[in-house]
C-alpha atoms as a PDB file:
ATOM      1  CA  UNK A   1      -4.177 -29.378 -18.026  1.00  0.00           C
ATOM      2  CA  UNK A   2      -1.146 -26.957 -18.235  1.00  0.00           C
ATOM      3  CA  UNK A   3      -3.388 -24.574 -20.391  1.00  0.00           C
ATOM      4  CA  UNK A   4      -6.176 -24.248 -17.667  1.00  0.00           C
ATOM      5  CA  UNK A   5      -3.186 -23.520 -15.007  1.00  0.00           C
ATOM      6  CA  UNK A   6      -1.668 -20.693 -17.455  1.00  0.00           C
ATOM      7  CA  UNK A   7      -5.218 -19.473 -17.401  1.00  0.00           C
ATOM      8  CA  UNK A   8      -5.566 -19.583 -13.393  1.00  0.00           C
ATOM      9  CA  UNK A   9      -2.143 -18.000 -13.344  1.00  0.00           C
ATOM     10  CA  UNK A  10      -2.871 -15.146 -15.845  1.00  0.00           C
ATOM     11  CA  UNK A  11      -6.300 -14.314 -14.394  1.00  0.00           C
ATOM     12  CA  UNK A  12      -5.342 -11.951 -11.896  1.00  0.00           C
ATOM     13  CA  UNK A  13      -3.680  -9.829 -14.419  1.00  0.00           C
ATOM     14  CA  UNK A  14      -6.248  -9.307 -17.132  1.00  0.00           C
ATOM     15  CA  UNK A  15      -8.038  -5.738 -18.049  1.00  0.00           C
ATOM     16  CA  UNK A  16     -11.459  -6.270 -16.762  1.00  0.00           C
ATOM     17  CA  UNK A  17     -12.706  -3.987 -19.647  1.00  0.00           C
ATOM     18  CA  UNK A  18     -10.843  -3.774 -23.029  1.00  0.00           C
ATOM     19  CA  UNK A  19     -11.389  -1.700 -25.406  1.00  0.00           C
ATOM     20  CA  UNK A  20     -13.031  -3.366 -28.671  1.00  0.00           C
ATOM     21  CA  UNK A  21     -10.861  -2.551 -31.577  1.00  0.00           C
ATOM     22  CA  UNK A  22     -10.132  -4.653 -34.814  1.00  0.00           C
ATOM     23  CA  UNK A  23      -7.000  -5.051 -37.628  1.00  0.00           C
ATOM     24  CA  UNK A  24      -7.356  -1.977 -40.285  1.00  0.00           C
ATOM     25  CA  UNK A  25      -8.685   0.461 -37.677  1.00  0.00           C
ATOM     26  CA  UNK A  26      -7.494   3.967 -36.906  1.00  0.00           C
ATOM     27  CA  UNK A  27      -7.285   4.041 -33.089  1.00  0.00           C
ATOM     28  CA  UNK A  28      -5.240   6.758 -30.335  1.00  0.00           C
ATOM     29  CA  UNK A  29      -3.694   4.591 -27.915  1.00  0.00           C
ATOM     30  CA  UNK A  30      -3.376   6.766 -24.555  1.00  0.00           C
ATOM     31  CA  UNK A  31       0.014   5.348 -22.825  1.00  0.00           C
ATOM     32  CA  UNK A  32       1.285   6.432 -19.595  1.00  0.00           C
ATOM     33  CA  UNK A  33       4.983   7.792 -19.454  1.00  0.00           C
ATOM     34  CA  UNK A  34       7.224   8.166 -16.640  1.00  0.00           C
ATOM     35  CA  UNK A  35       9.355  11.074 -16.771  1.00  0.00           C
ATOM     36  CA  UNK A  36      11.126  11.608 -13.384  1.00  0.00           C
ATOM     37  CA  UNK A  37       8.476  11.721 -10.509  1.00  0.00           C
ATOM     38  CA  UNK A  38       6.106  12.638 -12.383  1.00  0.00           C
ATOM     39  CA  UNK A  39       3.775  10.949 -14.599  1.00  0.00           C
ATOM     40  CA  UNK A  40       1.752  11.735 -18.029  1.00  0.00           C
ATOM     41  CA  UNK A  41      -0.623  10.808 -20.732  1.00  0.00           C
ATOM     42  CA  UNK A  42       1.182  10.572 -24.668  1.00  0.00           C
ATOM     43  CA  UNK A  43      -1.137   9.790 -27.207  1.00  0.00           C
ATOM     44  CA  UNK A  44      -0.329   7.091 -30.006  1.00  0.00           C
ATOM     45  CA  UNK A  45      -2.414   7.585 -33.229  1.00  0.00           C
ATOM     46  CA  UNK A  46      -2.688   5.266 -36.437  1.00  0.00           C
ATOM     47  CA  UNK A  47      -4.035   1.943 -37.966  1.00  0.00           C
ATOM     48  CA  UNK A  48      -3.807  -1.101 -36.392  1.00  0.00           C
ATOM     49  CA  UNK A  49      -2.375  -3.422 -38.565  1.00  0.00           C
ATOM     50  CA  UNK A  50      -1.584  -6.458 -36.636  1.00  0.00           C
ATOM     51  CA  UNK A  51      -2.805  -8.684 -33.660  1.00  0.00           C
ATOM     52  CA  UNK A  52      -0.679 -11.886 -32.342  1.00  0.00           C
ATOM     53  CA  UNK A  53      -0.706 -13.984 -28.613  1.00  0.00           C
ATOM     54  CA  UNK A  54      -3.459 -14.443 -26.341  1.00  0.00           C
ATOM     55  CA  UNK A  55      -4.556 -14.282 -22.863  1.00  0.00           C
ATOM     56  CA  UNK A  56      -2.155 -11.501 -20.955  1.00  0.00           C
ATOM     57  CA  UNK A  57       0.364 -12.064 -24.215  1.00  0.00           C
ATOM     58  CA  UNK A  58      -1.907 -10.442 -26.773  1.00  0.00           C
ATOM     59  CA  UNK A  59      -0.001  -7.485 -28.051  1.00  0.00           C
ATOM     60  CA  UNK A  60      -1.032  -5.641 -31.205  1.00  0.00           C
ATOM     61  CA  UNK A  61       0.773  -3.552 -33.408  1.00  0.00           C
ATOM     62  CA  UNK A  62      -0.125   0.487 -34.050  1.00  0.00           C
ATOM     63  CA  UNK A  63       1.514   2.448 -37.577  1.00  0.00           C
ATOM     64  CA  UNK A  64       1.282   5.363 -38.533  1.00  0.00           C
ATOM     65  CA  UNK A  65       3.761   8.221 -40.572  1.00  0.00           C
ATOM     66  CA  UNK A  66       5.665  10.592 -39.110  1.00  0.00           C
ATOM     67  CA  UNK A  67       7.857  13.272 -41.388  1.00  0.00           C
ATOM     68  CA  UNK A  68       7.751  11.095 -44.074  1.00  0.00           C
ATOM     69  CA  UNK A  69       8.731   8.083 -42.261  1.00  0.00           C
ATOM     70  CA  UNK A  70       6.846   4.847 -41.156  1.00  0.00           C
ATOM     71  CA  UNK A  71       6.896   4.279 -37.282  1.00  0.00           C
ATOM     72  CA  UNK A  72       5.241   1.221 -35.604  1.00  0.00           C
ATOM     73  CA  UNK A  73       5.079   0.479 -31.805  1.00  0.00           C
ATOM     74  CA  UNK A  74       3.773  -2.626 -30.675  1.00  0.00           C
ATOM     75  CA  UNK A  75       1.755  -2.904 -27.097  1.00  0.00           C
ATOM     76  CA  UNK A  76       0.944  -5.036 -25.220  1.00  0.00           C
ATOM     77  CA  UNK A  77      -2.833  -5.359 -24.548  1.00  0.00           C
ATOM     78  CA  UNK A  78      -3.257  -5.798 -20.648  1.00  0.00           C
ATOM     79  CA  UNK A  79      -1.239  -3.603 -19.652  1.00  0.00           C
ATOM     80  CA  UNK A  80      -1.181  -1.435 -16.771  1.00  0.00           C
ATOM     81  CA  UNK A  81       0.776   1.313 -18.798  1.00  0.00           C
ATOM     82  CA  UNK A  82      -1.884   1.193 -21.125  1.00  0.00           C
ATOM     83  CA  UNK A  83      -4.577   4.169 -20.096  1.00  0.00           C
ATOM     84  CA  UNK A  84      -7.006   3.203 -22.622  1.00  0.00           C
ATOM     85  CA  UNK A  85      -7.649   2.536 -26.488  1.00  0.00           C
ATOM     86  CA  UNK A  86     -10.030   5.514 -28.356  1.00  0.00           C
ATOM     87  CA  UNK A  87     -11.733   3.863 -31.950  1.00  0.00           C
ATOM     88  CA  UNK A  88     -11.152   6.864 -34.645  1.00  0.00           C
ATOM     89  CA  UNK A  89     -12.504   5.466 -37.667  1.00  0.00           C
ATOM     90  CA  UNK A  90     -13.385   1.544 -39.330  1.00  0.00           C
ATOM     91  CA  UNK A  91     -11.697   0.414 -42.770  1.00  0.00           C
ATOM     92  CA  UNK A  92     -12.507  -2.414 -44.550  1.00  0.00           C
ATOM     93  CA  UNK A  93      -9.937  -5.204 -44.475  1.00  0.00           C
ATOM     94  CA  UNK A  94      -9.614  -8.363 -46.160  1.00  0.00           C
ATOM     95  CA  UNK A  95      -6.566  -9.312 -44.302  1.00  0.00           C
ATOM     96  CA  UNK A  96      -5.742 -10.711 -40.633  1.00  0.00           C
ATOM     97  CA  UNK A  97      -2.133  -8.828 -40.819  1.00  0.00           C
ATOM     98  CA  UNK A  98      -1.777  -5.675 -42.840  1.00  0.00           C
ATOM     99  CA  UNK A  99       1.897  -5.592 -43.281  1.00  0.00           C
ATOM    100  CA  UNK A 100       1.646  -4.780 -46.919  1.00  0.00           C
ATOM    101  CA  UNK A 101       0.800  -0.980 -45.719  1.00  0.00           C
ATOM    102  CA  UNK A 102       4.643  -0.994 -45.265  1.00  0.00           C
ATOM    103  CA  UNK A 103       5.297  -1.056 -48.654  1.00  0.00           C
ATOM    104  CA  UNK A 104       3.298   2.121 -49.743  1.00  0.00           C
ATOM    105  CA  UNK A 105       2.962   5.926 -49.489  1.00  0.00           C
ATOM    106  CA  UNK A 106       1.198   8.810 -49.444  1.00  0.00           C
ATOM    107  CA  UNK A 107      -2.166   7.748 -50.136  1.00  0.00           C
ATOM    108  CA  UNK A 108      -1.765   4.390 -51.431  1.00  0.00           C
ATOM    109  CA  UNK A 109      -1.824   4.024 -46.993  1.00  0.00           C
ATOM    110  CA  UNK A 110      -5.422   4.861 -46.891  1.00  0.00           C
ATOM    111  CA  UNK A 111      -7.631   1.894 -46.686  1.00  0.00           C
ATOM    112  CA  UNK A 112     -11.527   2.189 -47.204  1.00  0.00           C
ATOM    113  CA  UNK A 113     -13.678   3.295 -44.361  1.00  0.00           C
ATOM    114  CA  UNK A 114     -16.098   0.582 -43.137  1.00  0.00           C
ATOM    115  CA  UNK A 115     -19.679   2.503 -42.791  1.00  0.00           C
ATOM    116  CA  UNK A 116     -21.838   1.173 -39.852  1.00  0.00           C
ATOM    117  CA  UNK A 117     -25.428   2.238 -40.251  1.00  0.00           C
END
């Protein structure tokens, strides 16, 4: 019962349209930012490496290297800041969380591309 009235309640608030992405790929994530009265696009880029929650929770979790260091935002799936989600490239994964891609460098980070024919 208290599920289907989370669901009612969350409705409203749900991307009609989400972009179709998947753990292990390399995605730009196109977030709006706020910087006085005006407002702009800042692009994201790097692997996906970890989904959680569900419904208007779901947040997933983008990594990628900057200078030499690791850098990981997490966002949250629905919302509104959220312009849109752009697919770069597939990898193969064999994992439903990819933190082990923390661990490495250079280009121990590169996973296998996932060819779709």
């Amino acid at each position: 019962m208290s599920q289907q009235i989370l669901q009612a309640v969350e409705q409203p608030y749900l991307k009609e349209n989400v972009d179709a992405f998947e753990i292990g790929d390399t995605v730009d994530v196109h977030t709006k930012i706020q910087e006085g009265v005006k407002e702009r696009i800042q692009i994201f880029t790097g692997t996906v490496i970890a989904k959680s929650g569900s419904g208007s929770r779901e947040m997933f979790v983008v990594r990628r290297i900057v200078a030499g260091e690791g850098v990981e935002r997490k966002f949250p799936l629905h919302s509104p800041k959220i312009e849109k989600i752009v697919v770069q490239r597939h990898s193969v994964v064999r994992r439903a969380k990819l933190y082990f891609l923390r661990d490495r460098i250079g280009k121990g980070v590169k996973l296998r591309e996932r060819r779709e024919y």
